[in-house]
PDB file of N, CA and C in Angstrom:
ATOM      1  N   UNK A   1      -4.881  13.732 -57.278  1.00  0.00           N
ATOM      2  CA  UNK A   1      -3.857  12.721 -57.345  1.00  0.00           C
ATOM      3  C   UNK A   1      -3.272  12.699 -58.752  1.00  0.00           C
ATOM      4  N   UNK A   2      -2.098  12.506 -58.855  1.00  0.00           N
ATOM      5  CA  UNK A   2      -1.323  12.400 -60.170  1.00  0.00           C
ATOM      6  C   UNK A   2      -1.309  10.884 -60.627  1.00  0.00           C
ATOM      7  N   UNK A   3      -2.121  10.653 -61.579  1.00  0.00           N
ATOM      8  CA  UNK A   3      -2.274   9.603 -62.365  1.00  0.00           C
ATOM      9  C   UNK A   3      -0.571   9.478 -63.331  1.00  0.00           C
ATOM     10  N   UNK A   4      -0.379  10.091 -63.917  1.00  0.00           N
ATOM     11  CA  UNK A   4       0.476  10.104 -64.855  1.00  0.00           C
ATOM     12  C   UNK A   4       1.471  11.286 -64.613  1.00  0.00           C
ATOM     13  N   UNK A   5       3.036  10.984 -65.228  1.00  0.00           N
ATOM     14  CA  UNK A   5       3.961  11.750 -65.363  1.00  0.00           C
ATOM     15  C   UNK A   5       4.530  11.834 -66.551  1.00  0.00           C
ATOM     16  N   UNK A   6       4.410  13.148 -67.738  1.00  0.00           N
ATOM     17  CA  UNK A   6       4.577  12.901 -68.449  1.00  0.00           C
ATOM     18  C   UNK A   6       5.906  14.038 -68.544  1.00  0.00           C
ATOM     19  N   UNK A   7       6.996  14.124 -68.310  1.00  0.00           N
ATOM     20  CA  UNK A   7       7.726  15.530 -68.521  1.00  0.00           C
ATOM     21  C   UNK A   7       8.312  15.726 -69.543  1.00  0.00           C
ATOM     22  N   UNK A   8       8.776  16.995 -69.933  1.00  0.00           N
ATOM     23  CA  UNK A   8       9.462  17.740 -71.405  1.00  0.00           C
ATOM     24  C   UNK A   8      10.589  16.754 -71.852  1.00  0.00           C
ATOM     25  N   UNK A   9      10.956  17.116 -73.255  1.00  0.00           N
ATOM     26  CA  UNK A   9      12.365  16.941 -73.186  1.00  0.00           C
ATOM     27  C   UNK A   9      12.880  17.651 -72.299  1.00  0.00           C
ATOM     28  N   UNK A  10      14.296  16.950 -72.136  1.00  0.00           N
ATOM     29  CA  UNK A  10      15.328  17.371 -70.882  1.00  0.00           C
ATOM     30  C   UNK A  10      14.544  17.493 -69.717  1.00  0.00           C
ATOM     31  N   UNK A  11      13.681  16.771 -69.257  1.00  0.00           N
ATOM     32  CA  UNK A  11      12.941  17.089 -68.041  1.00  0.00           C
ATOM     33  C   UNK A  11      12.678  15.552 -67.469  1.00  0.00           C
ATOM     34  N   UNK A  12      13.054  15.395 -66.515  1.00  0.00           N
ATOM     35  CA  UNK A  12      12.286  14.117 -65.548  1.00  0.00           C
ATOM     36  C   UNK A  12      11.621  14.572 -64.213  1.00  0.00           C
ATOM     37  N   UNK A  13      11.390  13.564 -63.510  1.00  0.00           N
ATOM     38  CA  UNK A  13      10.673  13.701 -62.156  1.00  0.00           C
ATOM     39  C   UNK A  13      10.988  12.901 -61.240  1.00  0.00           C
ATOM     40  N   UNK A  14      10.624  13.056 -59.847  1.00  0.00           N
ATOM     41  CA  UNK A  14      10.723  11.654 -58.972  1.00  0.00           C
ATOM     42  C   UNK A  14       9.928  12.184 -57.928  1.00  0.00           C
ATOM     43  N   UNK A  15       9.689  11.342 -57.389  1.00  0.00           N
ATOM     44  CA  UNK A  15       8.816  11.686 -55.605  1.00  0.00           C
ATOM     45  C   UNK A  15       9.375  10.662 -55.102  1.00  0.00           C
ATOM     46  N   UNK A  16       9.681  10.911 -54.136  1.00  0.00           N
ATOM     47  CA  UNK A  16      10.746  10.448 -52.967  1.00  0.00           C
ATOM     48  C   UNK A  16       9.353  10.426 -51.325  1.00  0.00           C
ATOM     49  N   UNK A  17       9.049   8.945 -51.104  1.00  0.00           N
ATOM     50  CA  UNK A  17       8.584   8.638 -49.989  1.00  0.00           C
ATOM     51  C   UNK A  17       8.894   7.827 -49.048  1.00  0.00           C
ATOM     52  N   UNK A  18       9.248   8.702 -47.779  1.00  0.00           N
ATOM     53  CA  UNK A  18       9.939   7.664 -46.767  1.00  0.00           C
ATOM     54  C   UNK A  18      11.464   7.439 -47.140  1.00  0.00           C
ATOM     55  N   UNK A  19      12.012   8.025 -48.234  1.00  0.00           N
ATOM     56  CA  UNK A  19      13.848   7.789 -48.240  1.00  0.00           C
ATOM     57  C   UNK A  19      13.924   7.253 -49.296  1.00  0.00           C
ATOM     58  N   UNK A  20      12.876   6.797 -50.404  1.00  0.00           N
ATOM     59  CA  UNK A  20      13.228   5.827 -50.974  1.00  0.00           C
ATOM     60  C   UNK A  20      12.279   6.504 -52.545  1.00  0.00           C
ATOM     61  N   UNK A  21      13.160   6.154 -53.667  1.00  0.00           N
ATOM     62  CA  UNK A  21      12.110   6.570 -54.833  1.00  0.00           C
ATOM     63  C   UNK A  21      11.233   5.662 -54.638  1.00  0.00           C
ATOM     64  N   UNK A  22       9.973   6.285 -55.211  1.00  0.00           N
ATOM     65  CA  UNK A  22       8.646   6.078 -55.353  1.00  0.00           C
ATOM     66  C   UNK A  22       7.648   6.086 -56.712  1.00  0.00           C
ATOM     67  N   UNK A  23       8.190   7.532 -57.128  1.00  0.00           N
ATOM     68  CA  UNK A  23       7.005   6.999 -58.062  1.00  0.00           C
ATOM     69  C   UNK A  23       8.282   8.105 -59.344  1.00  0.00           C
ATOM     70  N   UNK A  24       8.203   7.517 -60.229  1.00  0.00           N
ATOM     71  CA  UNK A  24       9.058   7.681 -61.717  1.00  0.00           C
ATOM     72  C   UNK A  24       8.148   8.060 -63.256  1.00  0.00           C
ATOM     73  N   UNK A  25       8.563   8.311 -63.748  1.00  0.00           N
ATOM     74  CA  UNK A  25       8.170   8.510 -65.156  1.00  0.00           C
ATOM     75  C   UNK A  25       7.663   7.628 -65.954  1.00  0.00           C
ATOM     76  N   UNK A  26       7.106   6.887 -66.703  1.00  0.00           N
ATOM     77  CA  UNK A  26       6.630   5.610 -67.258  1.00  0.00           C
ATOM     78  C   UNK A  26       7.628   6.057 -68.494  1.00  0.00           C
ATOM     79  N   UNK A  27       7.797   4.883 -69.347  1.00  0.00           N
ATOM     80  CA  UNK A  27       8.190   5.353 -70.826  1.00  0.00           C
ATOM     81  C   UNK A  27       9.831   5.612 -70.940  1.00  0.00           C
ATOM     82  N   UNK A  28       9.907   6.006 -72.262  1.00  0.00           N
ATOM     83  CA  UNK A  28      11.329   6.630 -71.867  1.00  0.00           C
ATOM     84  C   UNK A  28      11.484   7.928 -71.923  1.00  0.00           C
ATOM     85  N   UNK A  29      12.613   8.185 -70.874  1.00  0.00           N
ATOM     86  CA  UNK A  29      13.032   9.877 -70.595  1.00  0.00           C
ATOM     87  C   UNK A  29      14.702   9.880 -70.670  1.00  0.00           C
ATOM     88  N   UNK A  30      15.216  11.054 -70.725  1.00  0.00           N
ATOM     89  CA  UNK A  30      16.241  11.526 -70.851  1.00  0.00           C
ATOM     90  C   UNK A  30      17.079  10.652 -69.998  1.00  0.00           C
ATOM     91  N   UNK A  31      17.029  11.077 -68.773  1.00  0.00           N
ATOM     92  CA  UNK A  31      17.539  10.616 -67.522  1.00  0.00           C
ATOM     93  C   UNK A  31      16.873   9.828 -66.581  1.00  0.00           C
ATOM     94  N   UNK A  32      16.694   9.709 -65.895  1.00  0.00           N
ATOM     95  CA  UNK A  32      16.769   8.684 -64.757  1.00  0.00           C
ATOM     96  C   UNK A  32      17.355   8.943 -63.064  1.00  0.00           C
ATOM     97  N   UNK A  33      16.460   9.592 -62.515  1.00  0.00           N
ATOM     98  CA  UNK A  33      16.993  10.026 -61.323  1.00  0.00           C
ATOM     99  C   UNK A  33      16.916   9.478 -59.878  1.00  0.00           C
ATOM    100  N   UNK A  34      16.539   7.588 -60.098  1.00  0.00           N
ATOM    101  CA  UNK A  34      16.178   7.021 -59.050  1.00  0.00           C
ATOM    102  C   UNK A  34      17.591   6.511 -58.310  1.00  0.00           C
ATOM    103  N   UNK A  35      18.230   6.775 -58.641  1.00  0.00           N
ATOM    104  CA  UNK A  35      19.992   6.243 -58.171  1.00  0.00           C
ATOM    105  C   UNK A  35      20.040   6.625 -56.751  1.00  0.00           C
ATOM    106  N   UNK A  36      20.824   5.299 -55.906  1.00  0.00           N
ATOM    107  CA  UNK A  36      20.436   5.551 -54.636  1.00  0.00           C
ATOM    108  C   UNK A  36      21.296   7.150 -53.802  1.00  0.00           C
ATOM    109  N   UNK A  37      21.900   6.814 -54.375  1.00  0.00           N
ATOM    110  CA  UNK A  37      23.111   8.404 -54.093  1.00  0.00           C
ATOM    111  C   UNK A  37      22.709   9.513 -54.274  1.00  0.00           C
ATOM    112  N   UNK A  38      21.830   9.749 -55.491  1.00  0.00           N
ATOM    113  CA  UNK A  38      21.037  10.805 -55.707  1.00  0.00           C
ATOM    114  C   UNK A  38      20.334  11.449 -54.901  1.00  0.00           C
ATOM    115  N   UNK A  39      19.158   9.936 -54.531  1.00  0.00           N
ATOM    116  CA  UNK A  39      18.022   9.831 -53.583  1.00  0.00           C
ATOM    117  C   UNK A  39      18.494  10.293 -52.191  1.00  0.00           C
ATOM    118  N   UNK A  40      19.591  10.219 -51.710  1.00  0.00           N
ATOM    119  CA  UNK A  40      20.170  10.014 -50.272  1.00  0.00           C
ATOM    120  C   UNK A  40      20.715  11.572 -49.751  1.00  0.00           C
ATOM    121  N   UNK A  41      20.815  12.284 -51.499  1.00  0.00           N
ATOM    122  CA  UNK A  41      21.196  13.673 -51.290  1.00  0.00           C
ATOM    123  C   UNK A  41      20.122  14.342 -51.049  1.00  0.00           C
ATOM    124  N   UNK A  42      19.379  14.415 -51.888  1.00  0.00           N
ATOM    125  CA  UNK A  42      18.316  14.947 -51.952  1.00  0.00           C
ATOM    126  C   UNK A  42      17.281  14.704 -50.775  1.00  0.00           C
ATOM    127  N   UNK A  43      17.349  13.845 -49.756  1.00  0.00           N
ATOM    128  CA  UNK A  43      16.289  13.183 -48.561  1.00  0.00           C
ATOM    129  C   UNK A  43      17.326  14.555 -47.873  1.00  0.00           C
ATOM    130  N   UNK A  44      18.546  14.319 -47.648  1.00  0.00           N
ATOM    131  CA  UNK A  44      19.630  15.257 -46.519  1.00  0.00           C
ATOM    132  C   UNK A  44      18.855  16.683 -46.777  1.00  0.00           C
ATOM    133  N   UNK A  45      19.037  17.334 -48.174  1.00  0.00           N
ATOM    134  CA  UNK A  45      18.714  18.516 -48.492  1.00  0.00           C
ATOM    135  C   UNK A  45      17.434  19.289 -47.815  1.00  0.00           C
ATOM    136  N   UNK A  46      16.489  18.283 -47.954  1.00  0.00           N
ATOM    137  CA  UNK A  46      15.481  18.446 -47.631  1.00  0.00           C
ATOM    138  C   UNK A  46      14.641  18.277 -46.030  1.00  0.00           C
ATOM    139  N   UNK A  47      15.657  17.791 -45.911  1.00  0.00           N
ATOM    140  CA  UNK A  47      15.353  17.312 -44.197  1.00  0.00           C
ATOM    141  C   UNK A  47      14.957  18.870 -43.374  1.00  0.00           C
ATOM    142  N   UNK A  48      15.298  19.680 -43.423  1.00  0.00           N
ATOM    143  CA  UNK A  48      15.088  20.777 -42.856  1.00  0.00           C
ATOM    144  C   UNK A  48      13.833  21.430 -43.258  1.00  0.00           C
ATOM    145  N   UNK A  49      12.673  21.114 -44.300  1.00  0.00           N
ATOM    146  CA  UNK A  49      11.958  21.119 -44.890  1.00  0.00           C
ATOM    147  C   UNK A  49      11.550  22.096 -45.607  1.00  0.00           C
ATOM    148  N   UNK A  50      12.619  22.789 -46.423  1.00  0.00           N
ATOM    149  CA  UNK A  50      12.820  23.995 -46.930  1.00  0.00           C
ATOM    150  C   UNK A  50      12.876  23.616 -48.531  1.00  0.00           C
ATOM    151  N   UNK A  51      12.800  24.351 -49.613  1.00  0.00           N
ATOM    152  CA  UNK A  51      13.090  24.000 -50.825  1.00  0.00           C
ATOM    153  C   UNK A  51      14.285  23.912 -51.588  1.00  0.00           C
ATOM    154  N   UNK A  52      14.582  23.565 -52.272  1.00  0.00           N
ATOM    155  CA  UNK A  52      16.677  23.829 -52.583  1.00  0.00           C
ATOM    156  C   UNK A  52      16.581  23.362 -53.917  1.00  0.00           C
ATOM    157  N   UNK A  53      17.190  24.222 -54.186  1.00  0.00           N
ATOM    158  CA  UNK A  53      17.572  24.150 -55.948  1.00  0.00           C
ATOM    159  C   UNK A  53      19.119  24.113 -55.872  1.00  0.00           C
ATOM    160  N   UNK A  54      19.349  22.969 -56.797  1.00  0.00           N
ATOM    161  CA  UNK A  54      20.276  22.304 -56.856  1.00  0.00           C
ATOM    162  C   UNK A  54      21.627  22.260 -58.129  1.00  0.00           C
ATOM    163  N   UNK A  55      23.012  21.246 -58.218  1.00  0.00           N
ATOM    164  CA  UNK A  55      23.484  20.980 -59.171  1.00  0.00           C
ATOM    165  C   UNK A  55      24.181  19.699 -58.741  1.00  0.00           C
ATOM    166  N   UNK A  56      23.910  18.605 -59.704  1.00  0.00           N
ATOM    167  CA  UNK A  56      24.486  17.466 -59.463  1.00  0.00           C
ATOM    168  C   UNK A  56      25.353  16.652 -59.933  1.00  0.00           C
ATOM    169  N   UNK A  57      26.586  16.419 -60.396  1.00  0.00           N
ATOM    170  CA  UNK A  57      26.922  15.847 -61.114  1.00  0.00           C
ATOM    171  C   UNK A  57      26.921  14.043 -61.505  1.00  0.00           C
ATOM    172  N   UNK A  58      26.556  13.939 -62.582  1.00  0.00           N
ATOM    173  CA  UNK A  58      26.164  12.298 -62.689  1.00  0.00           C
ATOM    174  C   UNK A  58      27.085  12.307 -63.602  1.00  0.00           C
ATOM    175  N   UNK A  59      27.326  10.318 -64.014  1.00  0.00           N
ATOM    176  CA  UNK A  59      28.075   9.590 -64.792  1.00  0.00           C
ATOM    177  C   UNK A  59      27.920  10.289 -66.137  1.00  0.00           C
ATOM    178  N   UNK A  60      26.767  10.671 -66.676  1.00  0.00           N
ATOM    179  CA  UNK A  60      26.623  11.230 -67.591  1.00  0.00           C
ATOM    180  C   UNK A  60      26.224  12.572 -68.298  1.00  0.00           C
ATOM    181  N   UNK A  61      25.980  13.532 -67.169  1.00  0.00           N
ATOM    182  CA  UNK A  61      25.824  15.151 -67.512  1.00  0.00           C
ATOM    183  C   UNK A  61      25.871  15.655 -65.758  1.00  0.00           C
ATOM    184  N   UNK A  62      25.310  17.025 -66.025  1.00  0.00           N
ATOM    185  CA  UNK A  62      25.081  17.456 -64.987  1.00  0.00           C
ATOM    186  C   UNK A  62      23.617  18.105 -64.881  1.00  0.00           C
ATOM    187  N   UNK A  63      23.273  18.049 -63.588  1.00  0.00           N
ATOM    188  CA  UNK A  63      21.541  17.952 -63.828  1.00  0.00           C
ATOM    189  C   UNK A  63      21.439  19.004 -62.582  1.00  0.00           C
ATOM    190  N   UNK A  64      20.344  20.236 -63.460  1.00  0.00           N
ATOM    191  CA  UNK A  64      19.912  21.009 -62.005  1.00  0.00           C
ATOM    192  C   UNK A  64      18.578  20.470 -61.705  1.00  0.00           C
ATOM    193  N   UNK A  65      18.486  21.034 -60.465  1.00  0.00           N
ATOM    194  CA  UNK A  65      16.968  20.016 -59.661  1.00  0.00           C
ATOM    195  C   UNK A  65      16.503  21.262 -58.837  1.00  0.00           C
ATOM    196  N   UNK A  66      15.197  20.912 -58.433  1.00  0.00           N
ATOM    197  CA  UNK A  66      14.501  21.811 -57.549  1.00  0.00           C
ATOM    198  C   UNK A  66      13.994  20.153 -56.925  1.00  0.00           C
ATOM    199  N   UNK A  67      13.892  20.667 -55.416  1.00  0.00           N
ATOM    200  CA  UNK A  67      13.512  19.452 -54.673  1.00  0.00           C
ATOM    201  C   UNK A  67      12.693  20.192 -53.513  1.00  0.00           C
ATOM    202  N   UNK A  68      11.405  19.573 -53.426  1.00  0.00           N
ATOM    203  CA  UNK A  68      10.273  20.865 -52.795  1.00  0.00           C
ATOM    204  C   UNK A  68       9.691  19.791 -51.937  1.00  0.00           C
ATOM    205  N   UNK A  69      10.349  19.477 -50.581  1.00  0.00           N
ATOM    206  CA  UNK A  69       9.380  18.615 -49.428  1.00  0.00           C
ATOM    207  C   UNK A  69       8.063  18.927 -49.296  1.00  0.00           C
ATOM    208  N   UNK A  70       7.150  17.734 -48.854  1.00  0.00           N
ATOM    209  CA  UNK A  70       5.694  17.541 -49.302  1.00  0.00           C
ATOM    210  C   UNK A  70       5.408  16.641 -48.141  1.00  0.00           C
ATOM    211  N   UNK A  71       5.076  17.534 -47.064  1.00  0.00           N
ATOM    212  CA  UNK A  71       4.198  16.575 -45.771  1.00  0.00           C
ATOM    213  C   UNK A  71       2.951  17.073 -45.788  1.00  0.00           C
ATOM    214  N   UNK A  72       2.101  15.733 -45.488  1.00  0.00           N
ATOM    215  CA  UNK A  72       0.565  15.632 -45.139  1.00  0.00           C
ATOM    216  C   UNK A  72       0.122  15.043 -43.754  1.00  0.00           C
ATOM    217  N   UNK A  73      -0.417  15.319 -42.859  1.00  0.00           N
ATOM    218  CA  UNK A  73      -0.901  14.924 -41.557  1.00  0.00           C
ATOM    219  C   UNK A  73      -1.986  13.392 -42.094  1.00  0.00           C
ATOM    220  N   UNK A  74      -1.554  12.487 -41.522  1.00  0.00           N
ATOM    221  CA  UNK A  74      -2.303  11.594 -42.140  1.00  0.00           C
ATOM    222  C   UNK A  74      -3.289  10.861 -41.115  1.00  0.00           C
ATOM    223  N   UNK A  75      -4.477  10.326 -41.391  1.00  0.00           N
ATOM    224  CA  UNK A  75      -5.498  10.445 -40.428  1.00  0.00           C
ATOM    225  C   UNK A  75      -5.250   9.660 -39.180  1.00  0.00           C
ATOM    226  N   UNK A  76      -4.474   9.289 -38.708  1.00  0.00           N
ATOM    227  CA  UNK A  76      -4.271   8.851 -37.473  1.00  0.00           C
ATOM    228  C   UNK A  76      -3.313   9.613 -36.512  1.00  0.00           C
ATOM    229  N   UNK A  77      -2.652  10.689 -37.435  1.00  0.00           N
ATOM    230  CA  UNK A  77      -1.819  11.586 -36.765  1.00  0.00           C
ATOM    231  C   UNK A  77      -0.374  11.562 -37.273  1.00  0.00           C
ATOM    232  N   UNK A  78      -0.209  10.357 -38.292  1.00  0.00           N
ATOM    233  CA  UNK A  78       1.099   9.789 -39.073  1.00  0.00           C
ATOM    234  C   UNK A  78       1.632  11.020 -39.226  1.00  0.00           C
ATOM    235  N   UNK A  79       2.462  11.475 -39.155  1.00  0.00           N
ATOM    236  CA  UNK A  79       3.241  12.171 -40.842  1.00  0.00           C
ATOM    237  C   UNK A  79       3.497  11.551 -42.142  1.00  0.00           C
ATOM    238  N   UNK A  80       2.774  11.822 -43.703  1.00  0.00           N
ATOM    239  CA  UNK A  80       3.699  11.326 -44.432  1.00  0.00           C
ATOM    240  C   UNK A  80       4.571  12.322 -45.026  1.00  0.00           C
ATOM    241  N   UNK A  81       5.527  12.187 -45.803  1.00  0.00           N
ATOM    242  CA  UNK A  81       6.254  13.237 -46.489  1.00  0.00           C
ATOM    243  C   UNK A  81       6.502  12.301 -47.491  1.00  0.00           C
TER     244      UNK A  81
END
């Protein structure tokens, strides 16, 4: 389990569960990638459950991404992703 997220300069993170950010960076970072528009692209991208490397343009730069779907069978038979 990932206790902590600590990424580079020019580097952030996000995990995206169920449609919705989840878990973020503590502290301060460059950017900030919990924006719901972001989030809403990136759920589409991934829906097919393939990996996709990306380019996005935001209010304030442009940001490439790798976005790598992550399902687990969960003990009752759930899916999570």
């Amino acid at each position: 389990m990932v206790q902590r997220l600590r990424p580079a300069t020019n580097e952030t993170t996000l995990a995206i569960i169920d449609g919705e950010a989840a878990l973020t960076p503590g502290g301060q970072v460059d950017l900030r990638l919990e924006d719901p528009d972001f989030v809403a692209r990136i759920v589409t991208e991934t829906d097919a459950g393939g990996v996709v490397l990306g380019t996005a343009a935001t209010s304030a730069r442009f940001v490439r991404y790798i976005a790598v779907p992550v399902s687990l069978d969960g003990e009752n038979g759930d899916r999570l992703s």
